[in-house]
Protein backbone atom coordinates (compact mmCIF):
# COMPACT_ATOMS: atom_id res chain seq x y z
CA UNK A 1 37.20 2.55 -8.38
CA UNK A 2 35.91 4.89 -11.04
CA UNK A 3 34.56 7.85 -10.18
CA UNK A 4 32.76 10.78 -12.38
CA UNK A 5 32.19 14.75 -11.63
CA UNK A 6 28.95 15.08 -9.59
CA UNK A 7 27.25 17.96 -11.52
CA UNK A 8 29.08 20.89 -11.94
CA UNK A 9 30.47 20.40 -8.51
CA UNK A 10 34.13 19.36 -9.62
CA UNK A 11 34.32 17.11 -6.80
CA UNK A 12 34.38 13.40 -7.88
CA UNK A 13 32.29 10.40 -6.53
CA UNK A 14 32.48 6.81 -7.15
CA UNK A 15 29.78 5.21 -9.37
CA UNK A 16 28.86 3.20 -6.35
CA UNK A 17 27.46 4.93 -2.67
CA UNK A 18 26.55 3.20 0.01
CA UNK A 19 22.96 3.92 0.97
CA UNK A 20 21.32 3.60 4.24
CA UNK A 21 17.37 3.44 4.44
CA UNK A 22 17.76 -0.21 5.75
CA UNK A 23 19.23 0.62 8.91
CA UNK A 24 16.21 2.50 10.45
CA UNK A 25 16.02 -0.31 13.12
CA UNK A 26 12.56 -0.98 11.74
CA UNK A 27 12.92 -5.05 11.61
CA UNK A 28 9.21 -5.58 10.09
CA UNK A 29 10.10 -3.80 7.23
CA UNK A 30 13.96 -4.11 6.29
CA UNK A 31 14.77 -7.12 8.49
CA UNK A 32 16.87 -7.55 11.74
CA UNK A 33 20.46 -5.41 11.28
CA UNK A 34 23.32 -5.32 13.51
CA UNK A 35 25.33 -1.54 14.39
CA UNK A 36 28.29 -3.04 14.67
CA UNK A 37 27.87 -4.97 11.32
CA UNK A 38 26.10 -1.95 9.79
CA UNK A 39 29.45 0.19 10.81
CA UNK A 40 32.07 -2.44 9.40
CA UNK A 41 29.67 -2.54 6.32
CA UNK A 42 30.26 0.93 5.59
CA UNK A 43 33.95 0.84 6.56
CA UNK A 44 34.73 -1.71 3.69
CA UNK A 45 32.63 0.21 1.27
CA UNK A 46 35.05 2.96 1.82
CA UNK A 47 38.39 0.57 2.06
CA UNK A 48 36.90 -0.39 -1.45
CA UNK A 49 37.43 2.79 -3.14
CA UNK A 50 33.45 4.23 -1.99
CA UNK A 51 33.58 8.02 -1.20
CA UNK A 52 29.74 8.80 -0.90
CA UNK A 53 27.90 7.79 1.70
CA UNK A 54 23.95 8.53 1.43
CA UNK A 55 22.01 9.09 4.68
CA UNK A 56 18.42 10.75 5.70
CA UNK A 57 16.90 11.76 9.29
CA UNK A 58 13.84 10.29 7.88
CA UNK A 59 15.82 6.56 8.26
CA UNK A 60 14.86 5.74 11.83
CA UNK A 61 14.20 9.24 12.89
CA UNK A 62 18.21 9.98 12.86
CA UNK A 63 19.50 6.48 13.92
CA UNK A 64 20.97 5.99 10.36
CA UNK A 65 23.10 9.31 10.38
CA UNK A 66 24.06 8.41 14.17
CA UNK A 67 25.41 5.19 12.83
CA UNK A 68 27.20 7.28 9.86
CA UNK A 69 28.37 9.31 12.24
CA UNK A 70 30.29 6.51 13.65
CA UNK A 71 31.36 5.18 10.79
CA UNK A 72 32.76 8.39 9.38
CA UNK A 73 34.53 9.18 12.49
CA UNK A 74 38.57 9.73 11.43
CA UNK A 75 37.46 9.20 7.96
CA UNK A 76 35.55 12.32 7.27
CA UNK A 77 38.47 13.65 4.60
CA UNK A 78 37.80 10.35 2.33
CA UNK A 79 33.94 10.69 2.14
CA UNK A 80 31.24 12.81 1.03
CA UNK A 81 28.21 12.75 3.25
CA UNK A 82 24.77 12.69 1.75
CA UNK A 83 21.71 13.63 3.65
CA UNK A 84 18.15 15.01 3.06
CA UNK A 85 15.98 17.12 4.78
CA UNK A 86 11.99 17.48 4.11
CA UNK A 87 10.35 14.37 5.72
CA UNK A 88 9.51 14.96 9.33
CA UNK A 89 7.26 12.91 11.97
CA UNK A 90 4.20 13.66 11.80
CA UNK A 91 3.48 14.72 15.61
CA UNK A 92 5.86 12.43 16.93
CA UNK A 93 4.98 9.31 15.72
CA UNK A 94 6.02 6.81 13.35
CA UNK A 95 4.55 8.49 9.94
CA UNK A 96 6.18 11.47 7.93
CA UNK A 97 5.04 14.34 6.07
CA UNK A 98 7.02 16.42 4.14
CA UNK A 99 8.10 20.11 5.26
CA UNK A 100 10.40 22.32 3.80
CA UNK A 101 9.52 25.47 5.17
CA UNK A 102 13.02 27.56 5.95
CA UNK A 103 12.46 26.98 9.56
CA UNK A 104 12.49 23.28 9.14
CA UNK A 105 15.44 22.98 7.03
CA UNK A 106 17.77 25.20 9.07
CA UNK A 107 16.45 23.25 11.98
CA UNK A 108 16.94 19.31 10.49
CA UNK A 109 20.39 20.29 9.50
CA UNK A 110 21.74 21.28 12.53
CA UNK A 111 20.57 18.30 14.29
CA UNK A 112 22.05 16.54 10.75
CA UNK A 113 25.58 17.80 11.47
CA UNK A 114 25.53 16.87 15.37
CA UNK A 115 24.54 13.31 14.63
CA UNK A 116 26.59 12.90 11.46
CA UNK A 117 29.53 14.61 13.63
CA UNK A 118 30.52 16.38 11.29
CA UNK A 119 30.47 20.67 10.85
CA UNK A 120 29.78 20.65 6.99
CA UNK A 121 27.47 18.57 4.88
CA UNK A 122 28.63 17.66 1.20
CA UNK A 123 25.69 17.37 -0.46
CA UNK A 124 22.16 18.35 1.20
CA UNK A 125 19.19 17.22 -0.52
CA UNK A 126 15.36 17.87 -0.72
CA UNK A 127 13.76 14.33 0.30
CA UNK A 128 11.38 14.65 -2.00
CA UNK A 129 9.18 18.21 -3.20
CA UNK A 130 6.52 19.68 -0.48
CA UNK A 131 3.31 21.30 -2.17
CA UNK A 132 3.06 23.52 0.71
CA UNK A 133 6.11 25.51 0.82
CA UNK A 134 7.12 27.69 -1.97
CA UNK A 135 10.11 26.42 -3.86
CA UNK A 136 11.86 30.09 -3.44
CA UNK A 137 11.71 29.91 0.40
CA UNK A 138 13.49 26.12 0.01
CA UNK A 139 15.54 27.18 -2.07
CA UNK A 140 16.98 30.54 -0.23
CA UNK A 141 17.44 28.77 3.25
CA UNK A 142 19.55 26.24 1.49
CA UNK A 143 21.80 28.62 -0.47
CA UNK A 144 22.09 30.56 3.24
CA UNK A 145 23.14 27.24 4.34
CA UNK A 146 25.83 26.99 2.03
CA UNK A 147 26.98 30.66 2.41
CA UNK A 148 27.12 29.73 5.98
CA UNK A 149 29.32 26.87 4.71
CA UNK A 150 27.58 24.29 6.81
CA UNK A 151 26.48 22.58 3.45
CA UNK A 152 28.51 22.30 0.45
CA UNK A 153 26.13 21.76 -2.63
CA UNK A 154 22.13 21.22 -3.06
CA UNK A 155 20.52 18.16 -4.46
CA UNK A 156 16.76 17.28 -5.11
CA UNK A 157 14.89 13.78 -4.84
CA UNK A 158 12.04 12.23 -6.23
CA UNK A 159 11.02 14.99 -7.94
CA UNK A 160 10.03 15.72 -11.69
CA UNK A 161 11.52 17.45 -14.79
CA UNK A 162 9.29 20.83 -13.59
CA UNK A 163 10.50 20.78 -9.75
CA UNK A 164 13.98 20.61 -11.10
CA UNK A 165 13.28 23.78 -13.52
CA UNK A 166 11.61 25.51 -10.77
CA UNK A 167 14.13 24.73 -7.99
CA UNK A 168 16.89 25.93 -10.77
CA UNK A 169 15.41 29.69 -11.12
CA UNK A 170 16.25 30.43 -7.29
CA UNK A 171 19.36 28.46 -6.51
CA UNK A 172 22.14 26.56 -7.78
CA UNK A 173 21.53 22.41 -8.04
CA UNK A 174 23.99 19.80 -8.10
CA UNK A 175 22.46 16.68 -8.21
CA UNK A 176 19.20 14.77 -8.38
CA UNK A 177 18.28 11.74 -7.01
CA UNK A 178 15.81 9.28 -8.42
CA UNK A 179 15.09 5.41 -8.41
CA UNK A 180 16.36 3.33 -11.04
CA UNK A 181 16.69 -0.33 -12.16
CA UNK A 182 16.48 -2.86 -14.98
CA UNK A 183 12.57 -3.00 -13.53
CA UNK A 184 11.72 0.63 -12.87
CA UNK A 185 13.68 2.12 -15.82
CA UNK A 186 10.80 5.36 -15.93
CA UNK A 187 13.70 7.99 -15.06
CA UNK A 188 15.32 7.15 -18.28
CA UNK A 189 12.58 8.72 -20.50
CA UNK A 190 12.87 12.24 -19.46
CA UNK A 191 14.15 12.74 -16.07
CA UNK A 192 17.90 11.75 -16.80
CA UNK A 193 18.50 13.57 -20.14
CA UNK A 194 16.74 16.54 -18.64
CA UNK A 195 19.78 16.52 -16.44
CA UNK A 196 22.09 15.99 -18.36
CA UNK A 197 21.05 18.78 -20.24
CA UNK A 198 21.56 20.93 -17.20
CA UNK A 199 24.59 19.23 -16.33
CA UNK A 200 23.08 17.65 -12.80
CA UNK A 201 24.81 14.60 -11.17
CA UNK A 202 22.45 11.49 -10.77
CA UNK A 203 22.06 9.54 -8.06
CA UNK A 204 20.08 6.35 -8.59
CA UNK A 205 19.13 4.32 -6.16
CA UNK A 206 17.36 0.74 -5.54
CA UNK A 207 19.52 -0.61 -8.36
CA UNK A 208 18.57 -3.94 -6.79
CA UNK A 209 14.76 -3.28 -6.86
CA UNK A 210 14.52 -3.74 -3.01
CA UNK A 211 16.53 -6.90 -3.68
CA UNK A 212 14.75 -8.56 -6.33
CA UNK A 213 17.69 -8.47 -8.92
CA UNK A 214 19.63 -9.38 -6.87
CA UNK A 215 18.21 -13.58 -7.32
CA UNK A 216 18.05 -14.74 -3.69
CA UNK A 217 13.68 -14.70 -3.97
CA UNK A 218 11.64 -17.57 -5.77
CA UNK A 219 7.96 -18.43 -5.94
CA UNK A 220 7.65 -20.00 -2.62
CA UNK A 221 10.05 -16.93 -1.34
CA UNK A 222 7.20 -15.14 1.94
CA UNK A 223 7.48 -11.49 1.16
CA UNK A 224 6.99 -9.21 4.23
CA UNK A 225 7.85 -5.91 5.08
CA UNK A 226 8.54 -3.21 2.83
CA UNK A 227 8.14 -5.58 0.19
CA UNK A 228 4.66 -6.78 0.66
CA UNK A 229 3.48 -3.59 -0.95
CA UNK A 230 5.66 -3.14 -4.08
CA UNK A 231 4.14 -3.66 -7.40
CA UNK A 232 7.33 -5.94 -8.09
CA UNK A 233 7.11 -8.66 -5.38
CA UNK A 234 2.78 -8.93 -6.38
CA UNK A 235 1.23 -11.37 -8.38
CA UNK A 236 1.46 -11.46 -11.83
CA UNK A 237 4.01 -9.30 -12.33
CA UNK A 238 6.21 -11.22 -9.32
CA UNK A 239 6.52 -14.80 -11.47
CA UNK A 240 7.15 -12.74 -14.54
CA UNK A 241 9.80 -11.27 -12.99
CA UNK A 242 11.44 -14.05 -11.71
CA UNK A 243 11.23 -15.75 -14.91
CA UNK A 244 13.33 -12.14 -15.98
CA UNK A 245 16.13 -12.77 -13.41
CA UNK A 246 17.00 -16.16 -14.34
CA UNK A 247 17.35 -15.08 -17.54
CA UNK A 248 19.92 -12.71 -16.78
CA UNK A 249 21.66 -15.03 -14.13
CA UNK A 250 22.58 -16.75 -17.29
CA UNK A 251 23.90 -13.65 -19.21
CA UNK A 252 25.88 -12.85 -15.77
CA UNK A 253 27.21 -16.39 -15.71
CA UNK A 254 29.16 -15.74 -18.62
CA UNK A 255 31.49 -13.17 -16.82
CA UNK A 256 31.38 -15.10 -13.78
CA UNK A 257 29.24 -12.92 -12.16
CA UNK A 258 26.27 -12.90 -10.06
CA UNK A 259 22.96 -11.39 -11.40
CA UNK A 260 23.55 -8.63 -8.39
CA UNK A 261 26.01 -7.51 -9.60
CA UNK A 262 25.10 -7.47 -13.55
CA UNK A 263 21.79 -5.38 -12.25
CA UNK A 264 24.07 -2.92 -10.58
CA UNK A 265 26.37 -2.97 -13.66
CA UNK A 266 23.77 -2.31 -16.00
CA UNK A 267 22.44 0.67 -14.09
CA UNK A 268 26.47 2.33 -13.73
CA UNK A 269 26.27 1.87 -17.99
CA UNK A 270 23.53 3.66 -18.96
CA UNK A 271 24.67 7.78 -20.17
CA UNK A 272 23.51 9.85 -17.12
CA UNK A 273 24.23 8.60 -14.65
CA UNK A 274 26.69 9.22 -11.97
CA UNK A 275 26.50 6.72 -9.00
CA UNK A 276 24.26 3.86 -8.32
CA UNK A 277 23.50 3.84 -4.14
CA UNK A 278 23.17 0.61 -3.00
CA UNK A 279 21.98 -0.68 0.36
CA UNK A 280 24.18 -3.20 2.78
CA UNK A 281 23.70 -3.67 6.16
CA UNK A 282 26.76 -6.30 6.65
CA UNK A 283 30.39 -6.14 4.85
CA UNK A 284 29.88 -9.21 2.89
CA UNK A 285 26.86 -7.50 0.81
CA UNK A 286 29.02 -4.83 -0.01
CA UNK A 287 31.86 -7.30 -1.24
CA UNK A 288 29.50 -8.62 -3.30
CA UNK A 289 27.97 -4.94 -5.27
CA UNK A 290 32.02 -3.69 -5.30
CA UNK A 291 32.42 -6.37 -7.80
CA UNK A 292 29.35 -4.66 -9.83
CA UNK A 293 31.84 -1.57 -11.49
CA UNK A 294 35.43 -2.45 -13.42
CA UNK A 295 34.33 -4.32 -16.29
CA UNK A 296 32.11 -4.57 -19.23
CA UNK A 297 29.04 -6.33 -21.14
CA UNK A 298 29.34 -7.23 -24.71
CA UNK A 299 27.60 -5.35 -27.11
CA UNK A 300 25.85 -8.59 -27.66
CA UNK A 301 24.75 -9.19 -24.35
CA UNK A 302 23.38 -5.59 -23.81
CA UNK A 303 21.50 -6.20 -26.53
CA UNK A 304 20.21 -9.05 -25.21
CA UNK A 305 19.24 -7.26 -21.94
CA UNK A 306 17.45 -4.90 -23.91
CA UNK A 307 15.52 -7.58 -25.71
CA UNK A 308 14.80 -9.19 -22.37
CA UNK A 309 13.49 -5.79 -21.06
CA UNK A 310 11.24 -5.54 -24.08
CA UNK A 311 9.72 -9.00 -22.97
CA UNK A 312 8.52 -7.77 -19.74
């Protein structure tokens, strides 16, 4: 699989990572997954040439690195770990706030690298920016975390042009992750060039747009869960997207492909960015996204695409 330099980090990752926010255990809002399943699902991302796996403590209050942790196990050499740190329960119960006072991050990553099993994180990132804690302080406990060589390199997520600036004065960044998709293309205006001008890796995930792109809903499709309250998946702009997919199941047709994987193809094009992190909770999802990277639209089809995404 192709891979590109993350950042200035001169270690390589393929332009597809396996992402794990689904496998929280929370049913009502990802759906019903399966360890076992979850575990093999990872195991052919990485027999398919994946080396980045992208994890959070915030997924199911550590039950997604636990099952990373599994999955990793005699593998560690062939894959770089992603996790975050910032979002914590808010008094032990099922919301989050963020925090990422020094105490807090020195604290989440050590309970990181026991359930990840694992003594060194590759690439450490800020969930998303806390308004609370000076951005020196986060900064300063993560650089003594990589002195300490329990992490490797910083990242930053869902954060702006002026977090990324401000983060950059006190600490050296490698990457930044951000959503991004043929419907929620908003990243593309300022936040990618702005790191490519800094030479930052990308990480973009939701290339599917929670599964929207990839053309298993329809208008009679019940939308529950996490879903229920996304902009995309609401009424008008639902139909109008569906009317968007079928157009490009017919573009994707052409190079026998599914509209899945064009979506995900479409996002591993576009100059910026490094890796698109896609979600699978069973091996034959991931089968179906590997088949997203080694090979290539027409001009006249991307500009198709582009005229489509004009339409919307």
């Amino acid at each position: 699989m192709l891979t590109r330099e993350l950042g200035t980090s001169q270690r390589h990752v393929s332009v597809l990572a396996i992402g794990t926010a689904a496998l929280s255990g929370n049913a009502a809002e990802w759906g019903a997954t399966d360890d076992n399943e979850a575990v093999a699902a990872m195991h052919r991302a990485v027999d398919g040439g994946v080396n980045l796996i992208d994890t959070s403590p915030a997924y199911g209050q550590g039950r997604a690195e636990t099952l990373v942790g599994r999955a990793v196990r005699g593998r560690r050499e062939q894959i770089l770990l992603a996790t975050k740190c910032g979002m914590v329960p808010v008094n032990g119960g099922g919301g989050l706030k963020t925090c990422l006072t020094p105490a807090g991050i020195v604290r989440e990553c050590e309970a990181s690298l026991r359930r990840l099993q694992t003594d060194y994180i590759d690439l450490y990132q800020c969930h998303e920016p806390d308004p609370h804690t000076p951005i020196r302080q986060t900064m300063e406990a993560l650089d003594g975390l990589v002195r300490e060589g329990k992490v490797r390199f910083i990242g930053l997520g869902h954060c702006g042009c002026q977090e990324i600036a401000a983060a950059a004065e006190f600490g050296r960044i490698c990457s930044v992750q951000t959503p991004f998709s043929l419907l929620n293309r908003r990243a593309a205006t300022d936040l990618i060039p702005f790191c490519q001008e800094l030479n930052l890796g990308v990480l973009t995930h939701s290339p599917l747009a929670l599964g929207l792109l990839a053309g298993g809903y329809g208008p009679d499709s019940r939308i529950t869960g996490i879903r229920s309250r996304d902009l995309n998946f609401m009424p008008p702009r639902f139909a109008r997207n569906l009317a968007f997919v079928a157009k490009l199941r017919d573009i994707a047709g052409g190079y026998g492909k599914t509209v899945g994987q064009l979506a995900v193809h479409w996002v591993l094009r576009q100059p910026g960015v490094t890796t698109a992190v896609f979600g699978a909770t069973r091996p034959s999802q991931v089968e179906e996204i590997l088949a997203a990277a080694g090979w290539a639209l027409a001009p006249a089809d991307e500009e198709r695409i582009d005229a489509l995404i004009q339409e919307l």
